[in-house]
Protein backbone atom coordinates (compact mmCIF):
# COMPACT_ATOMS: atom_id res chain seq x y z
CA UNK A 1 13.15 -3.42 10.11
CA UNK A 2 10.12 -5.45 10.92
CA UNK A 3 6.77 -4.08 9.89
CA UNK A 4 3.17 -4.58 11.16
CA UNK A 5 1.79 -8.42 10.51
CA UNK A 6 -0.65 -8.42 7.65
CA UNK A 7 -3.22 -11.48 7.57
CA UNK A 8 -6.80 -10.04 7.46
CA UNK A 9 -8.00 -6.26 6.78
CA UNK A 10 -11.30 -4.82 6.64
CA UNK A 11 -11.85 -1.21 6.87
CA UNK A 12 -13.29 1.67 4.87
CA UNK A 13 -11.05 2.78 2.10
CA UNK A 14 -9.80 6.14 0.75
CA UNK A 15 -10.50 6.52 -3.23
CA UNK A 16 -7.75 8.25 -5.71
CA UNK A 17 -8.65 7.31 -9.47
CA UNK A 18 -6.41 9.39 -11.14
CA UNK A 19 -4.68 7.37 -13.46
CA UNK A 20 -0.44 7.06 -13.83
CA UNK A 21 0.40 8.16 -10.02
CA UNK A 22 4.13 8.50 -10.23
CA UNK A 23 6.48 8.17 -7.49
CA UNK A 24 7.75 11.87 -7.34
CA UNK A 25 3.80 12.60 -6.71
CA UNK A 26 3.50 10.22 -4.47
CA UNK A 27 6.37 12.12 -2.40
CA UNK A 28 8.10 14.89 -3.92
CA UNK A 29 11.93 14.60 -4.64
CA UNK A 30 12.59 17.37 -2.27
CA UNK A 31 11.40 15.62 0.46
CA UNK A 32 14.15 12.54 0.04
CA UNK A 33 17.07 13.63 2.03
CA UNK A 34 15.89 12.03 5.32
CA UNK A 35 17.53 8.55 6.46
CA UNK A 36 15.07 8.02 8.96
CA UNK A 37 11.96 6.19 7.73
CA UNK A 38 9.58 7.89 9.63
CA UNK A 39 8.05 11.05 9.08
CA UNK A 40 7.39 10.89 5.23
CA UNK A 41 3.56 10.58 5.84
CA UNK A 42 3.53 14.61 6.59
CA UNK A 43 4.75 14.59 2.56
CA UNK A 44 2.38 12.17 1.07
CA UNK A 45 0.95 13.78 -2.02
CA UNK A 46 2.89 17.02 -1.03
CA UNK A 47 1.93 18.72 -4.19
CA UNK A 48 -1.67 17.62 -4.13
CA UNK A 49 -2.24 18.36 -0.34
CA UNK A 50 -1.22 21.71 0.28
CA UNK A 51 -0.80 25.01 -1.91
CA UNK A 52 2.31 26.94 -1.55
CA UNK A 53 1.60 28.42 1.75
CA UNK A 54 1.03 25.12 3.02
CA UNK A 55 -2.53 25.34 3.46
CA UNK A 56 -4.47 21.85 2.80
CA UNK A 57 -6.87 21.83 -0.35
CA UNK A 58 -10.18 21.33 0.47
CA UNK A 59 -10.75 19.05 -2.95
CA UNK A 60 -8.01 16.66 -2.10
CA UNK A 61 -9.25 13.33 -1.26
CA UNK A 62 -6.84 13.22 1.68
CA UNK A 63 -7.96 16.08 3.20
CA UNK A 64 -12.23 15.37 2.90
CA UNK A 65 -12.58 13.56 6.34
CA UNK A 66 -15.77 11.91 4.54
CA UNK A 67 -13.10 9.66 3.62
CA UNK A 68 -10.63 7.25 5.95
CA UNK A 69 -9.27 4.30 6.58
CA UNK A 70 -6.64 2.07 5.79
CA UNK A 71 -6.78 1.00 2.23
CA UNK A 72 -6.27 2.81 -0.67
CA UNK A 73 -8.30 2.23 -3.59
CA UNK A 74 -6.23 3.52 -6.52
CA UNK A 75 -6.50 4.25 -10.42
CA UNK A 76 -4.42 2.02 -13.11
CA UNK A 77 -0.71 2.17 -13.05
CA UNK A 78 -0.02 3.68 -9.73
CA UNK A 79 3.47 3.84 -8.16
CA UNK A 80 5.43 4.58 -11.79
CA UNK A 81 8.27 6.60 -12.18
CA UNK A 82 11.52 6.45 -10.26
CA UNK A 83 12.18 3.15 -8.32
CA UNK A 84 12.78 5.33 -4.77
CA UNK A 85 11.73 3.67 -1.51
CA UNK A 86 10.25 6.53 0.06
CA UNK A 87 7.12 6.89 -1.66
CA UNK A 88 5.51 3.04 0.09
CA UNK A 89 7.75 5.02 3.22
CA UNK A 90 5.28 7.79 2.87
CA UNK A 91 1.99 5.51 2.43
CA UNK A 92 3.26 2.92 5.29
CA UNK A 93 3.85 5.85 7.69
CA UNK A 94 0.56 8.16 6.44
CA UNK A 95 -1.35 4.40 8.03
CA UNK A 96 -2.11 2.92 4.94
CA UNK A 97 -1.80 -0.93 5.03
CA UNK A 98 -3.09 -1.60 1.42
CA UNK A 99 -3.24 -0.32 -2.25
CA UNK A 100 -5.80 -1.51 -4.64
CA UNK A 101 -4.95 -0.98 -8.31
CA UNK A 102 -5.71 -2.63 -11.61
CA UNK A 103 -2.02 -1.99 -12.45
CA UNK A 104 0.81 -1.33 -10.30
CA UNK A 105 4.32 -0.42 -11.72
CA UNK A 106 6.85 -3.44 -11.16
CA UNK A 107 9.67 -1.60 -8.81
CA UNK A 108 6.69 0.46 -6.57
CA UNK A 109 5.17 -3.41 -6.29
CA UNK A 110 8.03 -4.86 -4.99
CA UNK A 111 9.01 -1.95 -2.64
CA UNK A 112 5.44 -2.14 -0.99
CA UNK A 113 6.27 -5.79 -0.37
CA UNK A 114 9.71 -5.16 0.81
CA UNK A 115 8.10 -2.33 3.47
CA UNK A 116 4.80 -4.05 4.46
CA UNK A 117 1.92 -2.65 1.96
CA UNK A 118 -0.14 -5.11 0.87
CA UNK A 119 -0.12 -4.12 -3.42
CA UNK A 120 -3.76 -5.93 -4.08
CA UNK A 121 -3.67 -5.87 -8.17
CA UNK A 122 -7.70 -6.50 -9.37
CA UNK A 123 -9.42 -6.43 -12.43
CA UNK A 124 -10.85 -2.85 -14.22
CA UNK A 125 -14.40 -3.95 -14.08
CA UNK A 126 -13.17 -4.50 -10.03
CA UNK A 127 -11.82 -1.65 -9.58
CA UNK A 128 -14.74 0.38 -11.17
CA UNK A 129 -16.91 -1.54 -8.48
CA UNK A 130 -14.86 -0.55 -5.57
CA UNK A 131 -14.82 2.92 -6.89
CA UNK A 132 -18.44 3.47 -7.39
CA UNK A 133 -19.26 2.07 -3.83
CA UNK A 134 -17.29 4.08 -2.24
CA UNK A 135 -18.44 7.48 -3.87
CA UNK A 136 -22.12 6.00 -2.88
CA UNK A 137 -20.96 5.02 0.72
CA UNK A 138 -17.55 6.41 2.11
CA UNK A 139 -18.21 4.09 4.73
CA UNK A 140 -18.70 1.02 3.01
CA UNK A 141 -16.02 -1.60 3.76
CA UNK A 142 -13.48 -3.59 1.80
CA UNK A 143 -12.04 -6.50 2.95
CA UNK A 144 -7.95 -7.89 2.29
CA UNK A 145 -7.66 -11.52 3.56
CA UNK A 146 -4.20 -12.43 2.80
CA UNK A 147 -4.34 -16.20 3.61
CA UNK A 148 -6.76 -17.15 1.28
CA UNK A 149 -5.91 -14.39 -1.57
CA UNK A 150 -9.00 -12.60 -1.85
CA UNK A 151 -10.60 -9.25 -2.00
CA UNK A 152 -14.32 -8.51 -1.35
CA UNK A 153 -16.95 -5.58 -1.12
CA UNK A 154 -18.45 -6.34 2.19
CA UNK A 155 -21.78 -4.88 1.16
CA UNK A 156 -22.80 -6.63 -1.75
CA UNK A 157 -20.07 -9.72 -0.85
CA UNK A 158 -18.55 -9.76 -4.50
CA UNK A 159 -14.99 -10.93 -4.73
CA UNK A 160 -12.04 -11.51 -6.85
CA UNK A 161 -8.71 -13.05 -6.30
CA UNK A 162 -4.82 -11.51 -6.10
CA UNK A 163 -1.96 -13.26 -6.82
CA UNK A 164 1.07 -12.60 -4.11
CA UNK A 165 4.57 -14.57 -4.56
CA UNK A 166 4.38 -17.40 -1.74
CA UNK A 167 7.93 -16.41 -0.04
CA UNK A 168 6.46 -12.50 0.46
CA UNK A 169 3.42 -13.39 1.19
CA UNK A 170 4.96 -15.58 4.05
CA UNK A 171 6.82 -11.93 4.82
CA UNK A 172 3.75 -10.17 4.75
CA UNK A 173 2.35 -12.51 7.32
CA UNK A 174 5.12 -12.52 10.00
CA UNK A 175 5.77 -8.81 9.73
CA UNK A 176 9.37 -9.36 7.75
CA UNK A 177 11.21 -8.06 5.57
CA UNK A 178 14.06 -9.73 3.99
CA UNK A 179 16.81 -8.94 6.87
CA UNK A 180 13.96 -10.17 9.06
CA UNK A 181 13.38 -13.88 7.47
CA UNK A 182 17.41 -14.21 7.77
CA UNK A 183 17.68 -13.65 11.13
CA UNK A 184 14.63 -15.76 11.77
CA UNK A 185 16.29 -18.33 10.30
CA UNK A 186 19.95 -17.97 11.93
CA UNK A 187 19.66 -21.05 13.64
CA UNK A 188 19.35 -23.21 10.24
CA UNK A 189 21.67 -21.35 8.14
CA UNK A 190 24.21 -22.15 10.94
CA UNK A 191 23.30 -25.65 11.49
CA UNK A 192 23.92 -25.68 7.18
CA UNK A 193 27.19 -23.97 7.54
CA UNK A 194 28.58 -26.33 9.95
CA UNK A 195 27.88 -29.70 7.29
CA UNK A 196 29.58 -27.93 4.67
């Protein structure tokens, strides 16, 4: 399944510092029986979101319109836990293109690759910086440009580098994922095939 092309974001970001996001808060277990990939935005943060009722918490970040956009600036070690798929599903299809984190858990990483997020891992003192400019400006902009590796606060113009394996980072690019690059490639693997 192809995903959206990722080469250049800048847009306001959403801020969630809490520390050690696993995946089963990211999007609950009960919520894993679909097969369709779609829909799993309604569930991000579940537990967080809404009460028992179903009624949104006012003091969730996700439910403060003073905050938007599509990055998400998060705290160290986000994404641990169980290795499942859905919860980068649930961020993809809630419209986030990017997580910012000082620390991402290895499996989560690689799943946000596989499904098109962009996992930007910065430095603490970084992090700290985006955090504290966004709870001075919600509106203040960040801004992903994978071609050249980067990440910068538009509003004072500080920056630090990300490091992105070259073959994903070609994924990220195009809009594939793996199944994608194959069949974009059909014509060479067969041209291979037929000299051996």
């Amino acid at each position: 399944m192809a995903y959206d092309k990722f080469t250049t974001l800048q847009d306001t970001a959403v801020p969630l510092p809490a520390e050690n996001v696993d995946t089963d808060q990211i999007i609950p277990a009960r919520f894993l029986k679909a097969t369709e990939r779609e829909g799993f935005g309604d569930n991000l943060f579940r537990d967080w979101r809404y009460d028992t009722e179903g009624n949104p918490k006012k003091d969730f970040v996700l439910n403060d319109d003073t905050y938007s956009g599509k990055i998400l600036v998060a705290g160290k070690n986000f994404g641990s836990g169980s290795s499942r798929e859905h919860a980068v599903w649930a961020i993809y299809d809630y419209g986030f293109r990017c997580v910012v984190s000082s620390f991402f858990a290895d499996i989560f990483k690689n799943n946000c690759l596989n499904i098109g997020v962009l996992p930007v891992t910065v430095s603490p003192e970084f992090i700290d910086k985006l955090f504290e400019a966004i709870e001075a400006d919600p509106k203040v902009e960040i801004k992903v440009d994978l071609p050249s590796q980067t990440i910068t606060l538009v509003s004072t113009a500080e920056s630090e580098s990300f490091e992105i394996n070259e073959y994903k980072k070609q994924n990220m690019q195009n809009g594939f994922d793996d199944i994608d690059y194959l069949l974009n490639i059909s014509d060479e693997i067969e041209a291979f095939e037929k000299t051996r």
